[in-house]
Protein backbone atom coordinates (compact mmCIF):
# COMPACT_ATOMS: atom_id res chain seq x y z
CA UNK A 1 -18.57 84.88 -109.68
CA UNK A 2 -17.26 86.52 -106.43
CA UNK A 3 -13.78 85.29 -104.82
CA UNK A 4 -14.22 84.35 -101.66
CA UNK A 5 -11.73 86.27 -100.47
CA UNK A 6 -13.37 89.75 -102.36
CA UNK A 7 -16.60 88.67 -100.77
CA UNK A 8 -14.95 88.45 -97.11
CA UNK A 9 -13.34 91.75 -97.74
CA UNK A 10 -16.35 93.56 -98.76
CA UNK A 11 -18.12 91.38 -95.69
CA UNK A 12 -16.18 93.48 -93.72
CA UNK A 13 -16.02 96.64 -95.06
CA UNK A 14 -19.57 96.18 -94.36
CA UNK A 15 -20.10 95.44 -90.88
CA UNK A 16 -17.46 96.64 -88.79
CA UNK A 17 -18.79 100.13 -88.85
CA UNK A 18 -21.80 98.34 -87.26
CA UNK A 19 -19.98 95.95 -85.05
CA UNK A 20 -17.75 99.08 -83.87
CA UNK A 21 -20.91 100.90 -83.11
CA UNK A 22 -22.62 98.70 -80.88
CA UNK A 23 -25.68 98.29 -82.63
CA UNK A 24 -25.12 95.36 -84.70
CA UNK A 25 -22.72 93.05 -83.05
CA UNK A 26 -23.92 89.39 -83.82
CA UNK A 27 -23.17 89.29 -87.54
CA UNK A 28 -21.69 86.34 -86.68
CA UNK A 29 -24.04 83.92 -84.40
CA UNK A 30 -22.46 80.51 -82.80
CA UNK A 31 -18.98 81.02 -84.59
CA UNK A 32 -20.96 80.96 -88.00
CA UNK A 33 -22.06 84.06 -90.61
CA UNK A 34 -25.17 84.83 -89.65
CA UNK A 35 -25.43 88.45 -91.67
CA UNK A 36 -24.49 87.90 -95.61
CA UNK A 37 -23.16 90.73 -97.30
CA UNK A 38 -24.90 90.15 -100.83
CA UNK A 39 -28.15 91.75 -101.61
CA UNK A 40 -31.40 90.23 -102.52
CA UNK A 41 -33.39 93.18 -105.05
CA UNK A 42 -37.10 92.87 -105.44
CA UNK A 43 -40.50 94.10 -106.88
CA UNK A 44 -42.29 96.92 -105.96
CA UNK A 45 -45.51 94.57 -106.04
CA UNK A 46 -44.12 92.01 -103.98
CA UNK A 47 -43.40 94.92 -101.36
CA UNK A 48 -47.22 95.91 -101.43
CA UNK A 49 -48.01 92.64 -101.46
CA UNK A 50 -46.68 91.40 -98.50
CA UNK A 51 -47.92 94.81 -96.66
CA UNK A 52 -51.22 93.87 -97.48
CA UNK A 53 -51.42 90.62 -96.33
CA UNK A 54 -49.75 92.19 -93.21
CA UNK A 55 -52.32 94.55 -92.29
CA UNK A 56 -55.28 91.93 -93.59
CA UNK A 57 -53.86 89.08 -91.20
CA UNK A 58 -53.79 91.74 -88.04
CA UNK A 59 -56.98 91.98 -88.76
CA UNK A 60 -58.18 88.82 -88.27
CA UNK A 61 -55.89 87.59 -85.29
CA UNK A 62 -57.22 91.05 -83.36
CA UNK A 63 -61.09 89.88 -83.85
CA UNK A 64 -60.57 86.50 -82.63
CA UNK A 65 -58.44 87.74 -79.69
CA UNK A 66 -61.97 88.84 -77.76
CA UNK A 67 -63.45 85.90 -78.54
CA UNK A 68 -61.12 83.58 -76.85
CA UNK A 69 -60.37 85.79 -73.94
CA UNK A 70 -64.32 84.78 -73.17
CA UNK A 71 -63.47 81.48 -73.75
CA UNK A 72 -63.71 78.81 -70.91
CA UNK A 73 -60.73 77.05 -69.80
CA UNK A 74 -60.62 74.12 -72.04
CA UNK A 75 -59.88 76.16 -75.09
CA UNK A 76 -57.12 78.04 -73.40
CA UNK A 77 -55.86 74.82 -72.24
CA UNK A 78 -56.17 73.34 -75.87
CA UNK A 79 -54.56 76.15 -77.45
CA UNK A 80 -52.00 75.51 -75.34
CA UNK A 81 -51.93 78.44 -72.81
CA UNK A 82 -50.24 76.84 -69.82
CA UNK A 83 -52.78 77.90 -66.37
CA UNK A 84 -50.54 80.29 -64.74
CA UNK A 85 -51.26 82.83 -67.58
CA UNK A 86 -54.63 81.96 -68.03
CA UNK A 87 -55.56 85.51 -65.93
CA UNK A 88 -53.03 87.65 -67.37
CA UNK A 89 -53.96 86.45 -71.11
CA UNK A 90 -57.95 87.00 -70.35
CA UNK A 91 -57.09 90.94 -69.16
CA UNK A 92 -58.72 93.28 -71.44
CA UNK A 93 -56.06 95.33 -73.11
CA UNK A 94 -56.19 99.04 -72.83
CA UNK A 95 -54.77 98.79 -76.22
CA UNK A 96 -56.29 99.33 -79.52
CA UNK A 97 -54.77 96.08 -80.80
CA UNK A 98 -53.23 93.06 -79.26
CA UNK A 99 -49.54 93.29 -79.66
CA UNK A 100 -47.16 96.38 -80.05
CA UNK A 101 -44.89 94.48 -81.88
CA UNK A 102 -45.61 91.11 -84.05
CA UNK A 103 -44.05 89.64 -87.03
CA UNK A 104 -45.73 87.50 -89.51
CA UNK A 105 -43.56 84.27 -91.27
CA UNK A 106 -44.24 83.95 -95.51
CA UNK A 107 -44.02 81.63 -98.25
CA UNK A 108 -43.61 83.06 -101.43
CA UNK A 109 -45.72 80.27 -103.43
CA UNK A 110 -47.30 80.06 -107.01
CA UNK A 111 -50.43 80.59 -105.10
CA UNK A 112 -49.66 83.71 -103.77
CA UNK A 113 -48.38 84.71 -100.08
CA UNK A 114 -49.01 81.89 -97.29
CA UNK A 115 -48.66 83.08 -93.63
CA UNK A 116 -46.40 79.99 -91.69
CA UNK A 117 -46.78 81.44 -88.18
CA UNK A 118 -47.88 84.63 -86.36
CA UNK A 119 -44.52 85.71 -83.63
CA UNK A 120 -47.06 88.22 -82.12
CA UNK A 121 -44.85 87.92 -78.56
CA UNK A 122 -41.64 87.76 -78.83
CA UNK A 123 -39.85 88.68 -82.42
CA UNK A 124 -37.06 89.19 -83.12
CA UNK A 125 -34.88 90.28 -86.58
CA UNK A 126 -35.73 94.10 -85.45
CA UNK A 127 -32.18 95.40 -85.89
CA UNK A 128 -31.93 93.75 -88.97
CA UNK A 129 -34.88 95.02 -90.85
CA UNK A 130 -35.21 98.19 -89.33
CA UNK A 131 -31.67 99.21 -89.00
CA UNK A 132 -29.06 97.03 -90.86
CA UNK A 133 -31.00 96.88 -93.99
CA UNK A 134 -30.81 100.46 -94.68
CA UNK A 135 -26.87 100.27 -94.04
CA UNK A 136 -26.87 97.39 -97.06
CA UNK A 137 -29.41 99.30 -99.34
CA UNK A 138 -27.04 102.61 -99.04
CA UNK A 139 -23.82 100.55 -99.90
CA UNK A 140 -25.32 98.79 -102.62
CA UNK A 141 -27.19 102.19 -103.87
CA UNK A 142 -30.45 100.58 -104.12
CA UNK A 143 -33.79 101.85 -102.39
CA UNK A 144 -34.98 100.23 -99.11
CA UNK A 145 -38.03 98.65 -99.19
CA UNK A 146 -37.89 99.39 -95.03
CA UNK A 147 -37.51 103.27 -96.05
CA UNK A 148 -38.58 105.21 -93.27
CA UNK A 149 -40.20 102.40 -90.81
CA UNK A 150 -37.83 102.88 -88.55
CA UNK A 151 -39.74 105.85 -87.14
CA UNK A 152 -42.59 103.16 -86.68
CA UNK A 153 -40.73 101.73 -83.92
CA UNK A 154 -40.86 105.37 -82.09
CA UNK A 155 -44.49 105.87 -82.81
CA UNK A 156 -45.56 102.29 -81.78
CA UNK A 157 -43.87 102.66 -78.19
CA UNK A 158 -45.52 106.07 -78.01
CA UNK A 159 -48.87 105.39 -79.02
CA UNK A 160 -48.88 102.44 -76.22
CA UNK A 161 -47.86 104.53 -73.79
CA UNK A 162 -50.31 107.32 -74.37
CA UNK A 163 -53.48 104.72 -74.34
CA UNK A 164 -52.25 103.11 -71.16
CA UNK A 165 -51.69 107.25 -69.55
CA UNK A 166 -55.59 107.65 -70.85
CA UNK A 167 -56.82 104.47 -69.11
CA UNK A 168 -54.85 105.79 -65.88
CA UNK A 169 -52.35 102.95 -66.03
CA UNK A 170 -49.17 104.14 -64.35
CA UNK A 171 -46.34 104.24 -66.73
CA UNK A 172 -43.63 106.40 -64.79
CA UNK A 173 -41.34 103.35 -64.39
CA UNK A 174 -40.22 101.67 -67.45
CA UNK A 175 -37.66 98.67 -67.82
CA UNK A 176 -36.57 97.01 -70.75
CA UNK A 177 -35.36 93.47 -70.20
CA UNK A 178 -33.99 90.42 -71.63
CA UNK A 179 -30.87 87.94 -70.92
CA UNK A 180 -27.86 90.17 -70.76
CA UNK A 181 -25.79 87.34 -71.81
CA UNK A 182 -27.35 86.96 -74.70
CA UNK A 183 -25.67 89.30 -77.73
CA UNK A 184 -28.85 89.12 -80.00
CA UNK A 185 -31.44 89.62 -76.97
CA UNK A 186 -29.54 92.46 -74.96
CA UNK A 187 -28.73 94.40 -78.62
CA UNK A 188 -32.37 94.20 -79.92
CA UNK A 189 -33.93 95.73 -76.73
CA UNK A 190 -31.54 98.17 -76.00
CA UNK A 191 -32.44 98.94 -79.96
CA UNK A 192 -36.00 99.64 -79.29
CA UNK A 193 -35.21 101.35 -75.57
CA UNK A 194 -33.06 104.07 -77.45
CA UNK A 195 -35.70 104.07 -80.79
CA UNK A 196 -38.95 103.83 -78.23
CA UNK A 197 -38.18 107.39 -77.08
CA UNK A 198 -39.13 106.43 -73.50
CA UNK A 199 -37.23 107.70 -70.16
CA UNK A 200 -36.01 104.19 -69.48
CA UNK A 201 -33.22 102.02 -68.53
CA UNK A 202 -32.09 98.12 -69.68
CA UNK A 203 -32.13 95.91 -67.03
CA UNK A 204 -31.55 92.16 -67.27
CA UNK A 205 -34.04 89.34 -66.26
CA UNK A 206 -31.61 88.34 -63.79
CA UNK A 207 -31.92 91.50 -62.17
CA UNK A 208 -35.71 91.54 -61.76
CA UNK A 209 -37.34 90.90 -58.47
CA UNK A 210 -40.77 90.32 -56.84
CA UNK A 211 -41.15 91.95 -53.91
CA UNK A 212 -44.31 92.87 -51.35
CA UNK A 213 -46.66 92.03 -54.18
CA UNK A 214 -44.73 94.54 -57.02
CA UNK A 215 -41.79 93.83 -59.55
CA UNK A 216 -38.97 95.51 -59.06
CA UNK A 217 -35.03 96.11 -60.90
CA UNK A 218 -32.23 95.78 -59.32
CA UNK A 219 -29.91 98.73 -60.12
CA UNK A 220 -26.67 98.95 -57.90
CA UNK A 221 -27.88 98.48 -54.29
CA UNK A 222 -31.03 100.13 -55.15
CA UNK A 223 -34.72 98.56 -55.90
CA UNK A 224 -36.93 100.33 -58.26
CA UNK A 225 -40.41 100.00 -58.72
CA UNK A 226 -41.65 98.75 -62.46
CA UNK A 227 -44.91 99.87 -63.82
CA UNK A 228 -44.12 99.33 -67.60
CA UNK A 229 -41.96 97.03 -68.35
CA UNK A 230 -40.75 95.62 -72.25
CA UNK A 231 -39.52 91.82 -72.12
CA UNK A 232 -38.09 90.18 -74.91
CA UNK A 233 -38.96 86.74 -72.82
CA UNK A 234 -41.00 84.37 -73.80
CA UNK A 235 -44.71 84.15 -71.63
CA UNK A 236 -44.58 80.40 -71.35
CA UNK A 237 -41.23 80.29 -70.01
CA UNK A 238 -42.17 83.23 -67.72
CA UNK A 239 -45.05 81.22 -66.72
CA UNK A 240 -42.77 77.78 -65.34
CA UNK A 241 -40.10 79.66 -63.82
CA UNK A 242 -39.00 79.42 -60.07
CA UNK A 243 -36.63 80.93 -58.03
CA UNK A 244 -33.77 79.01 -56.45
CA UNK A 245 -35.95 78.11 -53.18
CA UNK A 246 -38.87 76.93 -55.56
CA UNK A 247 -40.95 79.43 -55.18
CA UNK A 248 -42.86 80.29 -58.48
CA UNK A 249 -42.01 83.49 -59.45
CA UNK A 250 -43.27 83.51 -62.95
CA UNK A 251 -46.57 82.93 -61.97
CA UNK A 252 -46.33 86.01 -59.70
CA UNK A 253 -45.23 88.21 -62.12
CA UNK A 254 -48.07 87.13 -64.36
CA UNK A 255 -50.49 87.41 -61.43
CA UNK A 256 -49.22 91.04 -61.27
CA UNK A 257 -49.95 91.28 -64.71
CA UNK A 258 -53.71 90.06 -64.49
CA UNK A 259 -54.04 92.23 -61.38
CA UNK A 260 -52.64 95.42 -62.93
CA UNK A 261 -50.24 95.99 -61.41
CA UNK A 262 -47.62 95.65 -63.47
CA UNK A 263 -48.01 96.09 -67.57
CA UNK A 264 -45.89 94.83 -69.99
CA UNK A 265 -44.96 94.78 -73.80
CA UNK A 266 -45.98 92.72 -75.75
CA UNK A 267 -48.81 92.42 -73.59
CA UNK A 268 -50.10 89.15 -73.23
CA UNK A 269 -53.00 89.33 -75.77
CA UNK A 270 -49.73 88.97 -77.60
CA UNK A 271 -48.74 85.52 -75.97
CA UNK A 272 -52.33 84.43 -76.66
CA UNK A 273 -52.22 85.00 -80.46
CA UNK A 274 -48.54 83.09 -80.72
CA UNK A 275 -49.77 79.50 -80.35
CA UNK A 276 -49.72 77.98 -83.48
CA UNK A 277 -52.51 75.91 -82.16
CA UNK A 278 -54.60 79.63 -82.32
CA UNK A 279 -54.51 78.86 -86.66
CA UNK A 280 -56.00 75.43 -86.34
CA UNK A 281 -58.98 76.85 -84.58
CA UNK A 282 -59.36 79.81 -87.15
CA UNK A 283 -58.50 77.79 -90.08
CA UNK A 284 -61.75 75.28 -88.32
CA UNK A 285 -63.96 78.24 -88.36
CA UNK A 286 -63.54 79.04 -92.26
CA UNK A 287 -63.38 75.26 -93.17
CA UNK A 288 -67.10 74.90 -91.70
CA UNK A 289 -68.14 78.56 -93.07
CA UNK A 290 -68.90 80.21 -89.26
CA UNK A 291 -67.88 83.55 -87.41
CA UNK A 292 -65.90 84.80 -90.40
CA UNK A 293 -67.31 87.53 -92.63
CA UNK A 294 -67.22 87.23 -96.73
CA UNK A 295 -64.23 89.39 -96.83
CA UNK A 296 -62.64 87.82 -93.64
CA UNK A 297 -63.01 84.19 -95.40
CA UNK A 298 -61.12 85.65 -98.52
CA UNK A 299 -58.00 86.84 -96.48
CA UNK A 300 -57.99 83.36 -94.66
CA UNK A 301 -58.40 81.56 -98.02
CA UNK A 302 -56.24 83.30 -99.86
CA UNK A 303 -53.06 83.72 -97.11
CA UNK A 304 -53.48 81.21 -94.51
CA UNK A 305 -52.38 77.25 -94.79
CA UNK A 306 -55.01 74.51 -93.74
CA UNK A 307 -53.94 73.79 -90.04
CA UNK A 308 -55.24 71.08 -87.66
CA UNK A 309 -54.91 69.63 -84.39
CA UNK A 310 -54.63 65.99 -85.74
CA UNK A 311 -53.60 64.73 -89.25
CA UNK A 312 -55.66 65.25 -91.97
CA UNK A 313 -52.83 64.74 -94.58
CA UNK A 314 -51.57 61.85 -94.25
CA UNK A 315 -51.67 59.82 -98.12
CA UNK A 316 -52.91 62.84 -99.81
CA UNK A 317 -50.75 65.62 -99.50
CA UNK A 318 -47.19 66.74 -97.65
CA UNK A 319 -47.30 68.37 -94.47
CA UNK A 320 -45.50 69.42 -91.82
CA UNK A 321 -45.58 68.96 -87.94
CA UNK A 322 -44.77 72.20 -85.60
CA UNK A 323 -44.65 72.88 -81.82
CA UNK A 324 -47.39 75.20 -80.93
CA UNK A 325 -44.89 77.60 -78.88
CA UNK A 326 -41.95 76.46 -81.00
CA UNK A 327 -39.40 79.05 -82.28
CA UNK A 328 -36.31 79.20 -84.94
CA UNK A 329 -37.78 76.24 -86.24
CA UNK A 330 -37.36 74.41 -83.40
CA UNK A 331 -39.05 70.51 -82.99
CA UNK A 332 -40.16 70.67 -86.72
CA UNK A 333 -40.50 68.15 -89.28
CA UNK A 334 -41.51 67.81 -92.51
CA UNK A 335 -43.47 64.78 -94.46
CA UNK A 336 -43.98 63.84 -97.55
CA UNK A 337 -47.44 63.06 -98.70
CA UNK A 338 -46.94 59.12 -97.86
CA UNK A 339 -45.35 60.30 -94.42
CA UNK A 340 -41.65 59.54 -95.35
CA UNK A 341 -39.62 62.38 -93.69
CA UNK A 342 -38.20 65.54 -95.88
CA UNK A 343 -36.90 67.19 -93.15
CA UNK A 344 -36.46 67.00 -89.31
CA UNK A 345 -35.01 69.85 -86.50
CA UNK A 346 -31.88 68.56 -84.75
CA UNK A 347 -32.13 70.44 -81.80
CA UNK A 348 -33.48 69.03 -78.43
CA UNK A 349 -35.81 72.23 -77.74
CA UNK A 350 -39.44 72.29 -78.62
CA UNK A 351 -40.31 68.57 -79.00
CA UNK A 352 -42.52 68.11 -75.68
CA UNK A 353 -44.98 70.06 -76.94
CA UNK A 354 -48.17 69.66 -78.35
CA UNK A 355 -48.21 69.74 -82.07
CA UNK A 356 -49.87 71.20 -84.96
CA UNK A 357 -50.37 69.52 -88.59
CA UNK A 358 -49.86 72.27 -91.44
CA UNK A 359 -49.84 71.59 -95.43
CA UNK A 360 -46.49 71.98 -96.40
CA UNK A 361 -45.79 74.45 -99.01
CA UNK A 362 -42.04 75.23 -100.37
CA UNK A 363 -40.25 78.30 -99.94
CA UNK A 364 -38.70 79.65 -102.93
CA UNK A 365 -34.76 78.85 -103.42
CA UNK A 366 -32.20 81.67 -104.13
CA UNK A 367 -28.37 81.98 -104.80
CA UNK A 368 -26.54 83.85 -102.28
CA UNK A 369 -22.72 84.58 -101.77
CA UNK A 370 -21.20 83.17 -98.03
CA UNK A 371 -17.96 82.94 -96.35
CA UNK A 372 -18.25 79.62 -97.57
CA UNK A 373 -18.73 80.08 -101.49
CA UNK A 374 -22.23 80.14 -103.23
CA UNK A 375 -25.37 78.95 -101.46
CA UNK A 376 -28.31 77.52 -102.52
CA UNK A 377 -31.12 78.43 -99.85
CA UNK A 378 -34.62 78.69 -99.13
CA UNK A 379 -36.10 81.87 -98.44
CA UNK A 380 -38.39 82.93 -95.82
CA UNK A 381 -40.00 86.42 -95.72
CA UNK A 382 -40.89 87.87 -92.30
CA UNK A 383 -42.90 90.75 -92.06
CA UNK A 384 -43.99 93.36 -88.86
CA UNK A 385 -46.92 94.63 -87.44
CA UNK A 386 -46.59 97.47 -85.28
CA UNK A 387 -49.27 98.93 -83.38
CA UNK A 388 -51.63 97.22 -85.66
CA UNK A 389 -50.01 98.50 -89.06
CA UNK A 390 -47.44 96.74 -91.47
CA UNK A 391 -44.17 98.10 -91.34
CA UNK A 392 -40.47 96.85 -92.19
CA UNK A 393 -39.84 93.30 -93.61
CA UNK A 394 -37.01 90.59 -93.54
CA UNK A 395 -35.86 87.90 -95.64
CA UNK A 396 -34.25 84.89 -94.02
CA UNK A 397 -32.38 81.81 -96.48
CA UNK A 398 -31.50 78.65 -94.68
CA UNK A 399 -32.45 75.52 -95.69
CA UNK A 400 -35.75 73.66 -95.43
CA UNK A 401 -36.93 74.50 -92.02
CA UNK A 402 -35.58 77.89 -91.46
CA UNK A 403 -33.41 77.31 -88.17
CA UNK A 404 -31.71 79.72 -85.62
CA UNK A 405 -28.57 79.19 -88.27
CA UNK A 406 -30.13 80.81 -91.39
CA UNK A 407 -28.95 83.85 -93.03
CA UNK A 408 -30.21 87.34 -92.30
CA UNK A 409 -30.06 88.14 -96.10
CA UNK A 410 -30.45 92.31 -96.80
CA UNK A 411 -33.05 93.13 -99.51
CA UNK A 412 -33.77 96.16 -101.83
CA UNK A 413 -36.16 97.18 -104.64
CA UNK A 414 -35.21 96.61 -108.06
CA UNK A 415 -34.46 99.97 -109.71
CA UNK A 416 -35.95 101.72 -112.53
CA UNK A 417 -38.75 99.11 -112.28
């Protein structure tokens, strides 16, 4: 058993070469330990495993993603795309696949790997997985399971890039934005603007402008044009957003979008696969046997949770309840199978929205060392898809709904295995 005090030391010894670098700064998030300096070791198989359900899943979010872009407005407005993106989300991608950068939530279960959600616009955790964890693995002298995906990041930002030069889409201008105030935000997308390899500059969201029907950055006195632009910002809060005189500038910018002329990463065949509501309708299309292929039912089957727009559950088996644009878990409860609640989210975010009805399935529970003495947490596995192909993955402990106040835990492979 670890002292506290030993594990606060080594904490440190840790992370301050990080924090003193300016990479990885938020460690700590809201005053609490956010980044755990234990180490969680794992199979090979579980490593291959999760890649495969990664690239298999891709696969059958980027098929349905044509389908619905043909769709009439009542599905968009079921699956909860809200009407100002509705042209921006129905703009064929020059793109081979619909987002640059997506991460897929897992349950470890008896049954195998079962996807939770799809964060196919926004993710984040990028730092962590793609940068931190090697830091932990080379301390610890274990082998990184996220070995050499870093470069993935690089190669995913290029590849864009070169199919949007090929389709004649201007890409001389490139921003990276998010909330500047915001430690985790600002430090992930300066991340990928140094790893993305691109002649760029960070600029934040505050410092974006429409102007004569283009989007421009504030820098200094000066306004420059954007053609490309990376946003770690949310499409449906884009889409309500207004300037202090009311007028709605996030439906501009996603008119400019739908318009061409402005293009953005994630683009928003992105936004369209990250309602939740999107795995009801799939999981409706296996449950009555159309669309799908053999193989395609088989991946849904075996990795995707029965998912519906009403509840189906209710007196015969737990489930849970989850805002279709929800994040962090964020307006999510849980239920038992006679509708008694497990678990419910505290925060005040979310719970507006329309929701989805999910079987509940139980994340795994490991022992960690804190700050604040052993913990006995749930863990979460997140894994990414860039530019259509699995890459690094992320494990998460918390407790049953894995919240904005979880633990970032590190993870390596199990030697001599």
């Amino acid at each position: 058993m670890m002292r506290k005090e030993e594990y606060r030391e080594r904490r440190e010894h840790i992370y301050r070469p990080l924090r003193e670098a300016g990479i990885f700064t938020w460690d700590y998030l809201y005053e609490e330990e956010y980044a755990l300096a234990d180490i969680h070791l794992i199979p090979s198989a579980l490593r291959h495993e999760i890649a495969a359900a990664t690239a298999q899943l891709g696969r059958i979010f980027q098929r349905v993603v044509p389908v619905l872009q043909q769709a009439d407005d009542r599905l968009l407005h079921e699956l909860g795309i809200p009407e100002e993106a509705w042209g921006a989300v129905r703009l064929r991608s020059k793109l081979s696949y619909p987002t640059v950068i997506g991460r897929f939530d897992f349950a470890q279960t008896l049954e195998g790997l079962k996807m939770l959600e799809f964060n196919s616009d926004t993710p984040t955790g990028i730092v962590e997985a793609f940068y931190v964890n090697e830091h932990l693995c080379r301390y610890y002298g274990v082998k990184n399971p996220n070995q050499g995906h870093e470069h993935d990041l690089h190669q995913a930002f290029q590849q864009a890039v070169e199919e949007y030069k090929k389709a004649n889409i201007p890409t001389e201008h490139v921003v990276f934005s998010s909330l500047d105030w915001h430690e985790e935000d600002a430090g992930t997308t300066r991340y990928l603007l140094e790893n993305s390899g691109l002649e760029g500059r960070f600029v934040p969201l505050a410092d974006l402008r429409v102007w004569q029907d283009r989007l421009y950055a504030k820098v200094g006195e000066e306004l420059i044009p954007v053609d490309l632009l990376y946003r770690l910002h949310a499409l449906e809060k884009l889409a309500a957003e207004q300037d202090e005189e009311g007028y709605p500038t996030g439906a501009h910018v996603l008119d400019l979008i739908a318009r061409r002329r402005l293009t953005v990463i994630n683009p928003p065949t992105g936004f369209l696969m990250q309602t939740k509501a999107l795995q009801a309708l799939i999981w409706s299309l296996h449950e009555e046997g159309q669309f799908w292929s053999e193989e395609e039912h088989a991946i849904i089957d075996a990795y995707m949770l029965p998912t519906y727009f009403e509840n189906r559950f209710a007196g015969s088996t737990a489930y849970v309840t989850k805002p279709i644009f929800g994040r962090e878990g964020g307006g999510v409860t849980l239920y038992s199978q006679e509708g008694e609640t497990i678990a419910r989210d505290m925060e005040q975010e979310y719970w507006e929205q329309p929701m989805i009805y999910q079987q509940l399935v139980k994340l795994p529970q490991v022992s960690v060392h804190t700050l604040k003495g052993r913990y006995e947490g749930h863990l979460l596995w997140g894994s990414f898809l860039l530019g259509g192909k699995p890459s690094a993955i992320i494990a998460r402990v918390g407790g049953k709904i894995t919240s904005n106040l979880s633990y970032y835990l590190p993870i390596g492979l199990i030697p001599n295995e």
